[in-house]
Protein backbone atom coordinates (compact mmCIF):
# COMPACT_ATOMS: atom_id res chain seq x y z
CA UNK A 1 114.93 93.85 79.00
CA UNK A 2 113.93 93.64 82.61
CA UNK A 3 113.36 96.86 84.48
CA UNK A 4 114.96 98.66 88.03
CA UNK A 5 112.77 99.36 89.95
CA UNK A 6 113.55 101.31 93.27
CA UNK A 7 110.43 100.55 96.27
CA UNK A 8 111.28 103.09 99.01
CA UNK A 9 109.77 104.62 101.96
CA UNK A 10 110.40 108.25 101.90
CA UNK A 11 109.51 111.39 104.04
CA UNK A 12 107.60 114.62 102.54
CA UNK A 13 110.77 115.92 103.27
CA UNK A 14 112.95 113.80 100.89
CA UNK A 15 114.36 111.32 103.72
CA UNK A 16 114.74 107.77 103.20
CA UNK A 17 116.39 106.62 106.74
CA UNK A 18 117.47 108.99 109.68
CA UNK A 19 120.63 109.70 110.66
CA UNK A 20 121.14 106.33 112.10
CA UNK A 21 119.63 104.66 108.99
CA UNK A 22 116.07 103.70 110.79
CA UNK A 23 113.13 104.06 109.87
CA UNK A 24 110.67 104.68 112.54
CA UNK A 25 109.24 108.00 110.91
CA UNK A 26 107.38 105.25 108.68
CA UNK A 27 103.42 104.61 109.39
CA UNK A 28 101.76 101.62 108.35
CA UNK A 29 98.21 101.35 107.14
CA UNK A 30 96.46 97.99 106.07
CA UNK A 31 94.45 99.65 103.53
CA UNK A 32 98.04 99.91 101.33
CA UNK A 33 99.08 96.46 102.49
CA UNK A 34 99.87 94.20 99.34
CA UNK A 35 100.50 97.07 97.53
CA UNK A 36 103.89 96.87 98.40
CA UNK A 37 104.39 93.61 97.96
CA UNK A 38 105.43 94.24 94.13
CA UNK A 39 105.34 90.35 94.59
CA UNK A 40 103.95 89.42 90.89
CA UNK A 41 105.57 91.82 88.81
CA UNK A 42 109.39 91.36 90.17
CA UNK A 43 111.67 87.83 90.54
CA UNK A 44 115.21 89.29 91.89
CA UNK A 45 116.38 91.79 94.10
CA UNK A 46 119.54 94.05 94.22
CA UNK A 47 120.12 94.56 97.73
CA UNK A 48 123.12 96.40 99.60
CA UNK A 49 125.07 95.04 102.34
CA UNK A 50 123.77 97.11 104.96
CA UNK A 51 120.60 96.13 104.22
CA UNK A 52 121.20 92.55 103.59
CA UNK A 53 121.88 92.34 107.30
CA UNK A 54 118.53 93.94 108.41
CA UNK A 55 116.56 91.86 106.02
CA UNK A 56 118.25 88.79 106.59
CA UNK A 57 118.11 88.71 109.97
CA UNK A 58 113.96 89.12 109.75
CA UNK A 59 112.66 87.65 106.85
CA UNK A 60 114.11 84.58 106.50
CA UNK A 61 112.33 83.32 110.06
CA UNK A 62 109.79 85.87 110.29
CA UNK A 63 106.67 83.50 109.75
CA UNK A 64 108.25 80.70 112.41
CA UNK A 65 109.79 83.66 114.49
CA UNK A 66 107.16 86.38 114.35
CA UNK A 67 103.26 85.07 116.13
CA UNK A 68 102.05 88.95 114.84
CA UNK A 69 103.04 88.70 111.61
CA UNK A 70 100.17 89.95 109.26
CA UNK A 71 99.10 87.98 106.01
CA UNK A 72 100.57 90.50 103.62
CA UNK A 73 103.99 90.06 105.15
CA UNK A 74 103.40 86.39 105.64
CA UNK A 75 103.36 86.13 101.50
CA UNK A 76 106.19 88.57 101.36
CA UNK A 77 108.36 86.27 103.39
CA UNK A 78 107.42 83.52 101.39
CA UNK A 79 108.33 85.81 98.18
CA UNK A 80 111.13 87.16 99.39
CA UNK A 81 112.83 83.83 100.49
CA UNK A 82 112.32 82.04 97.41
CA UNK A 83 113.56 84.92 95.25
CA UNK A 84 116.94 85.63 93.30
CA UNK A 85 119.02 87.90 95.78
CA UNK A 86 122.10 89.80 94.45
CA UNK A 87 123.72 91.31 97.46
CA UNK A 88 126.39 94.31 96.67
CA UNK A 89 129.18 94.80 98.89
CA UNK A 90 132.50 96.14 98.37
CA UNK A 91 134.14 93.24 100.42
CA UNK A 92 133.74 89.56 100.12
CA UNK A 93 130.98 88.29 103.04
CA UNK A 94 129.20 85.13 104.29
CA UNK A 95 125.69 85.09 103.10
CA UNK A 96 123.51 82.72 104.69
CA UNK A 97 120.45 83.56 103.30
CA UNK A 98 118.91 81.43 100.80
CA UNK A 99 119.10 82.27 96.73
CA UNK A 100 121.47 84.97 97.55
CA UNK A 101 124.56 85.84 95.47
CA UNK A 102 127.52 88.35 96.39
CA UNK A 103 128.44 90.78 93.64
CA UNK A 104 131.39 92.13 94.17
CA UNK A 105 131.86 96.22 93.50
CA UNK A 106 134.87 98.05 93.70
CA UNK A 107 133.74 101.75 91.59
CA UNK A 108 130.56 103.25 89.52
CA UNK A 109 131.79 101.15 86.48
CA UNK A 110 131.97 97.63 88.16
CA UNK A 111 128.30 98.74 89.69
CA UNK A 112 126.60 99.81 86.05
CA UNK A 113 128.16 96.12 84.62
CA UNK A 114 126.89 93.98 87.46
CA UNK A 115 123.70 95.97 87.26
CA UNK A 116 123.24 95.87 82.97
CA UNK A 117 124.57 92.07 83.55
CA UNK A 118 121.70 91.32 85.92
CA UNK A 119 118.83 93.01 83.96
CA UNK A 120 120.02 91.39 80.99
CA UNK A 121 119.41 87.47 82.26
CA UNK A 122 115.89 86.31 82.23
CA UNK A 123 113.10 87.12 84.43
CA UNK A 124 111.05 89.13 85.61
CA UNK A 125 111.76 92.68 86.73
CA UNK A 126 114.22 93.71 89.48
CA UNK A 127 113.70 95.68 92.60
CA UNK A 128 115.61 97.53 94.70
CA UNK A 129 114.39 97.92 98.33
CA UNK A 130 116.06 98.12 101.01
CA UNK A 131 119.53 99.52 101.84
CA UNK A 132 120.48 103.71 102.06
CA UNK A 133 124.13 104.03 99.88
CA UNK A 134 122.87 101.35 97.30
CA UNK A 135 119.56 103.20 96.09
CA UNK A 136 121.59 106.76 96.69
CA UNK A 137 124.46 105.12 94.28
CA UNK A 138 121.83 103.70 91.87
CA UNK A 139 119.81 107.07 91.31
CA UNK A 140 122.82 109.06 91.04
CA UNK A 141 124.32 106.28 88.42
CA UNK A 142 120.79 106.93 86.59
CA UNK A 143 120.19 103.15 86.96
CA UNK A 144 116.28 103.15 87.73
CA UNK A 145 113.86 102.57 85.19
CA UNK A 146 111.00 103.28 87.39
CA UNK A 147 110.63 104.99 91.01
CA UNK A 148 107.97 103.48 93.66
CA UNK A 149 108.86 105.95 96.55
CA UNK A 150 105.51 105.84 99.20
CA UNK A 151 106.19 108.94 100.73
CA UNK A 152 104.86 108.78 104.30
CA UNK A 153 103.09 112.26 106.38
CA UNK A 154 106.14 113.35 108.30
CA UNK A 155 109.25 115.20 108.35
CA UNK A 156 112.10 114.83 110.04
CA UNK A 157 114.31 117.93 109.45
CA UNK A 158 117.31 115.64 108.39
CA UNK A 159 118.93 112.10 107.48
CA UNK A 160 119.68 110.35 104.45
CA UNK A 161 118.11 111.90 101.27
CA UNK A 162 117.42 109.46 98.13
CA UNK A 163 119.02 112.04 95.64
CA UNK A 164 122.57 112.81 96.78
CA UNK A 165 125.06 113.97 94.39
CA UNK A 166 122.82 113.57 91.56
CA UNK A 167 124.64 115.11 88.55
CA UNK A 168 122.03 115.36 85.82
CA UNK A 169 118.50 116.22 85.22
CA UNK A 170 116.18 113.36 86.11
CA UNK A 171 112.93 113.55 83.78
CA UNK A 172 110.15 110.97 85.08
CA UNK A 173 106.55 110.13 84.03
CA UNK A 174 103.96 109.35 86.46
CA UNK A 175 102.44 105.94 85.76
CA UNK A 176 100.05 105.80 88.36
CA UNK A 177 99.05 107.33 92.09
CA UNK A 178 97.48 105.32 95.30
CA UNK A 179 97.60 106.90 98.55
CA UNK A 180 96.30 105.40 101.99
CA UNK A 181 93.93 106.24 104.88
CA UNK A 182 97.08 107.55 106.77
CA UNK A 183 98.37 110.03 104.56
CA UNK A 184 100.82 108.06 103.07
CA UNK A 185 101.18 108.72 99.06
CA UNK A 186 102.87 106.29 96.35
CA UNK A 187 103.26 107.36 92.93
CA UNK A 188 105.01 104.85 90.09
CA UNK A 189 107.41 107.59 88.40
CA UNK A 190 108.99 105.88 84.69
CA UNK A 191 112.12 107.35 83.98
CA UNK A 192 111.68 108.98 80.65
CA UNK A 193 114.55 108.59 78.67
């Protein structure tokens, strides 16, 4: 069965977005470039609403719209455009960006069926990237199979922390560790089940 997989940057602090959901505590660093990209192990994304609109309105011009765009993000555009996007919102919404698919939600049960439908159709494995109250539902549901949080050299005293309301212990395995020449740290965690 294909595998959650939650890419997030995160403060040393435990942040994943300030209080107004940004993220420019974040530093980027070539020499992790691609790394992110998760672009040959993953085929579909679960994305929130919230962060449907962010995306969408970047990614789906970015290499027409965007002269600076670097090569890494160049072949994440092209990933990201032509991949399977299920978009959760609790309300029905226009989507105009390509290959994407509304799933309806209404409580935690109609999220852990769309969620076990989704991993259970072919493909590769699923990530979850962008968007604060999706990722904060989906750890506290204990949905995750594996944890890619790149936890960038900064604190910020306060904003939206990945693990809110978390009910139960969460026992992970480290899989592997890469860090980058500005501090920034990612470790693959495996939920161990």
């Amino acid at each position: 069965m294909r595998k959650v997989i939650l890419y997030m940057m995160v403060t040393y602090d435990g942040y994943i977005a300030n209080e107004n959901n940004g993220l420019d505590w974040s530093v980027a660093d070539p020499s992790m470039e691609g790394d992110h990209l998760l672009t040959s192990g993953w085929d579909t994304a679960i994305i929130g609403y919230g962060g449907y609109k962010e995306l969408s309105a970047y990614w789906p011009t970015a290499k027409e719209d965007d002269p600076n765009i670097s090569e890494n993000d160049a072949v994440f555009s092209d990933h990201i455009n032509s991949q399977k996007k299920f978009i959760f919102s609790t309300s029905k919404r226009e989507l105009s960006w390509n290959n994407s698919e509304l799933v309806l939600i209404s409580d935690d049960a109609s999220i852990i069926e769309a969620v076990t439908r989704i991993k259970q159709q072919p493909g590769k494995d699923i990530v979850v990237y962008g968007g604060v109250r999706i990722a904060q539902t989906l750890a506290r549901l204990d949905l995750f199979d594996d944890y890619l949080p790149v936890t960038q050299p900064v604190v910020i005293g306060n904003g939206k922390p990945l693990f809110e309301h978390i009910k139960q212990k969460l026992n992970l395995e480290v899989v592997d560790v890469k860090h980058n020449k500005a501090g920034a740290v990612r470790i693959h965690y495996r939920r161990a089940r």
